[in-house]
Structure formats: C-alpha cells, structure tokens
Protein backbone atom coordinates (compact mmCIF):
# COMPACT_ATOMS: atom_id res chain seq x y z
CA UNK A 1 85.07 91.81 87.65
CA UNK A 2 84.07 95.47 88.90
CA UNK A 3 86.75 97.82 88.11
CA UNK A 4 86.35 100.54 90.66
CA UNK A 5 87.32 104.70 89.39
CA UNK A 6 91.14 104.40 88.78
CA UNK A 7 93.88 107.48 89.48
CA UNK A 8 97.28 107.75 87.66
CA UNK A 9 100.28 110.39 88.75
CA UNK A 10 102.67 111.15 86.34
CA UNK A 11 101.72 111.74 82.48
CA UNK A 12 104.98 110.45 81.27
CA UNK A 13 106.13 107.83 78.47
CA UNK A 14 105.20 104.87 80.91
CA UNK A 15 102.32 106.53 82.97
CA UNK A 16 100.56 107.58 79.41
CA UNK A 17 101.25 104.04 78.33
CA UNK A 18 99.42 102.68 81.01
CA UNK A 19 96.54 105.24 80.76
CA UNK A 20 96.13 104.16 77.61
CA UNK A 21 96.34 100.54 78.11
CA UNK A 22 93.74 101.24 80.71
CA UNK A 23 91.24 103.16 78.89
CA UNK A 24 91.41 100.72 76.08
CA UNK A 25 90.78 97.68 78.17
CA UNK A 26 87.21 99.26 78.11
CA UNK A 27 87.01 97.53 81.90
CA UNK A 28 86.81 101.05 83.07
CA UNK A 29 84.60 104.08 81.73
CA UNK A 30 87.25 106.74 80.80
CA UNK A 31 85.37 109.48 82.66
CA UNK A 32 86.18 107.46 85.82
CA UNK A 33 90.12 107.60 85.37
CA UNK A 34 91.61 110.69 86.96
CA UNK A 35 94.87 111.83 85.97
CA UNK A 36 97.43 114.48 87.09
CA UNK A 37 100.97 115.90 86.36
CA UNK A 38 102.53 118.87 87.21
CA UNK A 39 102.91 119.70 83.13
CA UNK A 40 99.77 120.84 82.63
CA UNK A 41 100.08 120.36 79.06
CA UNK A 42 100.89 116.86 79.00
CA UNK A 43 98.09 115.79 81.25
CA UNK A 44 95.25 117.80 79.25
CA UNK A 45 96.59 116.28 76.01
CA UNK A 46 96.17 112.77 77.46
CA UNK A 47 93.40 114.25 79.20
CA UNK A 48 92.04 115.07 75.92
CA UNK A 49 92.65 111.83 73.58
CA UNK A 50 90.89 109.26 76.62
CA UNK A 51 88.61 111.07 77.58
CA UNK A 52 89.83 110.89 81.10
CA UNK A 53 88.92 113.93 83.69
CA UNK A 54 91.98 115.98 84.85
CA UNK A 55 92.69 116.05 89.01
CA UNK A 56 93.56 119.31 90.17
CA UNK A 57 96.11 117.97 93.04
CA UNK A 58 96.73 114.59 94.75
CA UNK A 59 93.94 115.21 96.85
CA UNK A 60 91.76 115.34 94.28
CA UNK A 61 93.08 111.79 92.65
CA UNK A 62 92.99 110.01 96.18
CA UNK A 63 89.36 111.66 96.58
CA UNK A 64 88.00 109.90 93.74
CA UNK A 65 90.34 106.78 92.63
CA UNK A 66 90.18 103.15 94.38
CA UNK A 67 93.03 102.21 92.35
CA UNK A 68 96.22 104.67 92.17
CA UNK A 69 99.01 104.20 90.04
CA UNK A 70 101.79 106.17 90.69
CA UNK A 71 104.05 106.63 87.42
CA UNK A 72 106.99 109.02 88.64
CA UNK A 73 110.75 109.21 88.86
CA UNK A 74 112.44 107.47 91.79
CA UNK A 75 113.73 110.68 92.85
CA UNK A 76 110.26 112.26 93.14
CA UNK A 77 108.19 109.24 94.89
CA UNK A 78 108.87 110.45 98.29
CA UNK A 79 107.30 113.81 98.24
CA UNK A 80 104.76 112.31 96.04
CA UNK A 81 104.24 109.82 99.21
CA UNK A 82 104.47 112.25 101.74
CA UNK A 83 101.19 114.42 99.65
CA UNK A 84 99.26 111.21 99.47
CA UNK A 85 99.86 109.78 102.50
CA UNK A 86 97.15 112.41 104.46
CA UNK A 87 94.30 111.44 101.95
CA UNK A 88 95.16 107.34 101.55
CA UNK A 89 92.21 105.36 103.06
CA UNK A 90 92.92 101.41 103.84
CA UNK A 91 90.85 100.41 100.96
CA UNK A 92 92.61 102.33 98.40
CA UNK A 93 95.67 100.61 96.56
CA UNK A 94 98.73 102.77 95.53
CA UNK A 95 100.56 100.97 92.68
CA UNK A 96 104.71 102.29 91.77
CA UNK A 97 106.14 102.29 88.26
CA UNK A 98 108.85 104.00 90.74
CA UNK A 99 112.24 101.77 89.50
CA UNK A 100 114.11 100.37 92.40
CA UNK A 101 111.67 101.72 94.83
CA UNK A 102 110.63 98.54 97.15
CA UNK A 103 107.07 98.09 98.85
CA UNK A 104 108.60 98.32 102.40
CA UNK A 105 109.71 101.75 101.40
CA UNK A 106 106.19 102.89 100.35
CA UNK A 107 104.62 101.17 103.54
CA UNK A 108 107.21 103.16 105.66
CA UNK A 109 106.07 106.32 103.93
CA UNK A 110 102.38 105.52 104.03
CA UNK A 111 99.78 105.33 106.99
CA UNK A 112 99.96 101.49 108.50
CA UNK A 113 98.21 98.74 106.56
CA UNK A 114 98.15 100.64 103.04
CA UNK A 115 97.62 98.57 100.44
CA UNK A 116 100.90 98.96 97.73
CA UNK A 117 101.62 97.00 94.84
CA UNK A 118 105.03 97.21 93.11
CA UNK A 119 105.68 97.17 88.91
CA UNK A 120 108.24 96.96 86.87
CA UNK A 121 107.23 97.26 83.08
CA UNK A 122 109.28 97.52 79.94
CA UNK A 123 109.24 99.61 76.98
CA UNK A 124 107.15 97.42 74.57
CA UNK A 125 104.45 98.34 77.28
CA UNK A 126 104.05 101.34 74.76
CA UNK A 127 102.78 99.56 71.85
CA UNK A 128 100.81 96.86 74.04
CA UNK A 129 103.91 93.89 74.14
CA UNK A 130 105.58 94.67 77.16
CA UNK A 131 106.33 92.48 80.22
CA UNK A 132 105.50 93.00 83.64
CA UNK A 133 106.84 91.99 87.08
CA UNK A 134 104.31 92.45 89.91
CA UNK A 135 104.87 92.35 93.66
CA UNK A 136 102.00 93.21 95.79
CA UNK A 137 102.85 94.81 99.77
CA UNK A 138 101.78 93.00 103.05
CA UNK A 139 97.91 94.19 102.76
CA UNK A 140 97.63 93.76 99.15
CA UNK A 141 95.15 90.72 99.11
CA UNK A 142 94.48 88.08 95.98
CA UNK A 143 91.82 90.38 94.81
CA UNK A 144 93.63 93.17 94.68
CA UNK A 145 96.19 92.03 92.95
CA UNK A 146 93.85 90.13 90.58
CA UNK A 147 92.05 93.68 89.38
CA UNK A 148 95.69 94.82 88.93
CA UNK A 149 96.55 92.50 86.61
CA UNK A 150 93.28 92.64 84.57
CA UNK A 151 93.94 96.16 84.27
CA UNK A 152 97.52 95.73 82.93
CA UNK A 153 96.32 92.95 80.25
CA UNK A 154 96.36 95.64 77.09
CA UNK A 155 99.78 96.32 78.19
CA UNK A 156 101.60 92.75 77.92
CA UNK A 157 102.15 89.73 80.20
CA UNK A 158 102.19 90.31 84.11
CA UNK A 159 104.16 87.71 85.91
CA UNK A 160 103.48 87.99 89.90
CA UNK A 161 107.06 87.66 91.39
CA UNK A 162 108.50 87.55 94.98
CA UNK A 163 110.06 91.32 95.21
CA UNK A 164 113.31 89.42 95.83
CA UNK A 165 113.79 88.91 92.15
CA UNK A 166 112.61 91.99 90.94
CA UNK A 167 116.11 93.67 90.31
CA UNK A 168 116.60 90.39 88.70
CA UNK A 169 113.50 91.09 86.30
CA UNK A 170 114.98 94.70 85.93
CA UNK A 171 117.93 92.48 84.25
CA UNK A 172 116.23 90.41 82.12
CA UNK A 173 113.07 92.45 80.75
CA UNK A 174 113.63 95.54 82.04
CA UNK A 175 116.67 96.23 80.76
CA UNK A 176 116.15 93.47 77.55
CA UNK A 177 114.35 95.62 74.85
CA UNK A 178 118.14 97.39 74.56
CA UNK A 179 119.37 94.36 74.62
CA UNK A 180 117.45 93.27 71.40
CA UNK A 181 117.71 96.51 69.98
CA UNK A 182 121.43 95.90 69.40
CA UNK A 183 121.13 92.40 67.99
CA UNK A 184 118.51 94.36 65.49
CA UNK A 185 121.02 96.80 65.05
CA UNK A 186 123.39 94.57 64.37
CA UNK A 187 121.80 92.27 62.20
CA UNK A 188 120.32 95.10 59.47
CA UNK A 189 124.08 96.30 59.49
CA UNK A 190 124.95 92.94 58.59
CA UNK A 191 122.03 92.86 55.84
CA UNK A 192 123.54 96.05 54.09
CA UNK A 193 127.27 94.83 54.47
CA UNK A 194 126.33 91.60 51.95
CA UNK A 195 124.49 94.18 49.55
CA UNK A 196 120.69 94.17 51.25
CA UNK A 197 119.09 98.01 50.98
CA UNK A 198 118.87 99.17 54.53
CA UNK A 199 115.37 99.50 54.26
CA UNK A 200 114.99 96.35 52.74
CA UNK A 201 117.64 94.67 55.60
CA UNK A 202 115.40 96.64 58.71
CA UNK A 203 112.17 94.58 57.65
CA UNK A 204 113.83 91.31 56.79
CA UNK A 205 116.02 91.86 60.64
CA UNK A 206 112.40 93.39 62.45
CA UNK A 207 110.60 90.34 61.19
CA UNK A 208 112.67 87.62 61.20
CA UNK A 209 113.37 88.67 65.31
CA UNK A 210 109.20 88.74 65.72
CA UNK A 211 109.11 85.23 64.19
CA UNK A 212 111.69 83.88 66.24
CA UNK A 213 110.46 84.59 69.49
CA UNK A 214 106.97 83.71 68.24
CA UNK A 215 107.77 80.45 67.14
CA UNK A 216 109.32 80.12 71.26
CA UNK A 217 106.11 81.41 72.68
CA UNK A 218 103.54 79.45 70.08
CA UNK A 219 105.59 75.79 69.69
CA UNK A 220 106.69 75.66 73.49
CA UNK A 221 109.71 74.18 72.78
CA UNK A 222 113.17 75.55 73.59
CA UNK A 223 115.24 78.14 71.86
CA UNK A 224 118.38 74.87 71.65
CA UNK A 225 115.77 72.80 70.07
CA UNK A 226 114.45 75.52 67.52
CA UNK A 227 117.75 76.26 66.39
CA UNK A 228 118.99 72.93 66.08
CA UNK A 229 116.29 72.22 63.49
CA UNK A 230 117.51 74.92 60.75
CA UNK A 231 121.05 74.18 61.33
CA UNK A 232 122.41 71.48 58.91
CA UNK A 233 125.74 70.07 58.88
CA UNK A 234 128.48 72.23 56.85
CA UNK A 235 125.99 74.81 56.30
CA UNK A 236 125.51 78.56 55.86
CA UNK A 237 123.59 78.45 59.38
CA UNK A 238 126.60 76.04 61.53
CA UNK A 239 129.02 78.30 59.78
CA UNK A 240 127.43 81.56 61.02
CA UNK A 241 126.87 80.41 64.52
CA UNK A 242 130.78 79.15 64.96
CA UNK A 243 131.55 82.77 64.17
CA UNK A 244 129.40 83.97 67.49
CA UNK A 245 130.19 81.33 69.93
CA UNK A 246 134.09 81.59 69.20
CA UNK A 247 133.34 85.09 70.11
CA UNK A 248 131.86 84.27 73.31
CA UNK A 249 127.91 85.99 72.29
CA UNK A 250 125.90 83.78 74.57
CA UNK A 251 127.72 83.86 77.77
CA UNK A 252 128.08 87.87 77.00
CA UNK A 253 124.56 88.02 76.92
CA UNK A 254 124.07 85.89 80.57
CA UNK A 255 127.14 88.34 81.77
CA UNK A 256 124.83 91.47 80.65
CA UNK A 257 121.71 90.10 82.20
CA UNK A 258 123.88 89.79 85.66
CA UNK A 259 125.52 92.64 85.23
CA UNK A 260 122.49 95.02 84.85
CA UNK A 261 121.04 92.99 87.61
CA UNK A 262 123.81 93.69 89.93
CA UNK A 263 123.93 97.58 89.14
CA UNK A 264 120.42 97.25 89.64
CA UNK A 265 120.50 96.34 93.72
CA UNK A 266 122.90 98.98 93.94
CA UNK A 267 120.67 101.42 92.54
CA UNK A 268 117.80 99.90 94.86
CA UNK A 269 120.29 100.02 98.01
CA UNK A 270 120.93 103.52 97.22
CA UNK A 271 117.09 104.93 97.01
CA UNK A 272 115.47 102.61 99.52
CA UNK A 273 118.20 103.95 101.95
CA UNK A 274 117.40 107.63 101.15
C-alpha cells in the first residue's frame, strides 16, 4: 500500500505519539512527514529526533501532505479549520485527535465533500499499546480509511466504529488507562500493607495486570471463565473476591464507564454547538 507525504498539527503528548508511531511504521520516508506547532521548540525537537521536515504555516502542511492529522485541543480546532479550510483540496484527508469534536462539525467548517476522519486514542498510544476508535466522514472512502489504519498500526488496535458510540469508546478506553491506574494503585498499596517492599509490590502489581489481560487477549476466553479457574473453594482467592463484590467493585466499575460516557456527550453537545 502507497503511503502518500503525511502532515501532522499539533506537537503535543498525543500528536508526537503519533508522529512517532508514524515514522516508525517505516510505511512512510520521514522526510515526507511535515509537521507544525506554534512552539517552535517542540516541533524542531520532534523535528529533529524523526527526521521529519518542519512546515512553516498550515499552508505549507496542506501544500505538501495527502494525509493530515490534526492533533489539537478542542478549543483550538476551529480556527485551526477555518486556516485550512482555503488550502484543503478534495483528495486530501484531514484526520482529528480533537476530543468530542464530531465529523459533521469538521465538514461544516470545511469546503463541501472534504474528506475527515475522526480518532479517539488513549494514552498507551505513547508507548505503542493504545486503542483506537475510528469514524471516517461522508467522503471518507474504504481506502482511505484503510491507509489510516495502516498508519496507526505502531500505535495499538484501531477498531472502526459508528461515531454514535464514540463518547461511548471515550468511556471505556478513553477514559480506562485511569481506570487501571487505580486498581494498580491500589493493588501495590495492598502489596506493602502485608509486608511486600513497594518496589518489590509495583512489579509483582505491573505484571501480574499485563498477564491478566494477556491471558484475555491470547486464550479468547472470558474474564468469568479465567477467574473461575484460580478460584478454589474456601480459598485465599474466593475469600479475597467476597471482600470486593460485598463492596459493590464490579458494578462501580460499569457505573464509571457510564458515567464518563454520559459527561462525555455533554462535553460533545457543548463544543459541537459552539
């Protein structure tokens, strides 16, 4: 698959994550990604360790990138929109790391029949394990989408969704890594209140979370299943588990999930209205 020269706005935490996912995809020659931030710094750093050319403006990005990823703050798409939408040709694709921001709102901003794709990555997307929603515009085609998503691969999974569930995804994986985080926290805590070394508790916690969720991905078979298998009758783990279903853990997770989903269509409501 031809990967045609590439553009990314917005040198942040996720926009240098996917720079660097793209660059070492090796799918695209680094001197044909352009990048460009208004912290000059930033951008020639990145600039710097990829290998990537610097873009003087948006004008300069659209002028030379096919693909155009667009990794800023919801609150700055729309003047970012309203400088790209005099140089956007119909066969260029603008793709949003913008949270909450919806395709129709890019179309709206952009000359009729741009092609837009919509993401919404995690944090794990740093250190190549993240996971991806995708929702591609009304002139997005297969292929499109398809180069997307081959571009994304050094970054995680990419799941194409209908943009209907994407504040849902914001729920789930979006807002998840925190999520985990705590049950890490919570579980080396643990390891040093029975006498473990914090040190010693943080790799046991780290590793034994990695395992579990490879053991889902690898076996196939469900979490109920897996954890019925190590729990024996009248033992340490049936004993342990009691203590966080009387205290309600699992449906507090679901209520989380919901919750963050709910707060998240707000949010949406409130910056696709703007």
């Amino acid at each position: 698959m031809h990967t045609p020269q590439t553009g990314l706005i917005g040198c942040g935490a996720m926009g240098s994550a996917i720079a660097q996912g793209i660059a070492k995809g090796g799918r695209l020659a680094t001197d044909a990604l352009w990048l460009f931030d208004l912290r000059k710094e930033s951008m020639a750093k990145l600039c710097k360790e990829l290998g990537a050319r610097s873009a003087s403006g948006l004008e300069e990005v659209c002028r030379n990138s096919q693909l155009i990823f667009v990794a800023v703050k919801p609150q700055d798409i729309s003047s970012v929109l309203d400088k790209l939408k005099d140089h956007l040709k119909p066969s260029q694709v603008l793709i949003s790391v913008a949270a909450g921001i919806s395709t129709r709102y890019l179309q709206k901003r952009l000359p009729e029949g741009s092609k837009v794709v919509r993401l919404m990555p995690n944090t794990p997307c740093l250190v190549g394990a993240g996971a991806i929603a995708l929702s591609p515009g009304i002139a997005a085609t297969p292929e499109d989408v398809a180069l997307v998503k081959e571009l994304l691969k050094p970054l995680g999974i990419t799941v194409e969704i209908p943009e209907s569930l994407m504040e849902a995804v914001t729920g789930l994986s979006g807002s998840g890594p925190a999520y985990i985080f705590l049950v890490l926290e919570a579980l080396i805590d643990g390891g040093v209140e029975v006498g473990l070394s914090r040190e010693m508790s943080t790799d046991l916690a780290v590793q034994t979370v990695i395992g579990a969720a490879k053991m889902v991905q690898i076996t196939n078979r469900h979490p109920a299943e897996l954890k019925n298998a190590v729990t024996s009758p009248a033992g340490t783990t049936s004993t342990a588990l009691r203590v966080l279903e009387d205290a309600a853990i699992r449906g507090r997770f679901i209520s989380a999930v919901a919750e963050s989903t709910r707060r998240a269509v707000e949010m949406a409501g409130e910056v696709n209205d703007g």
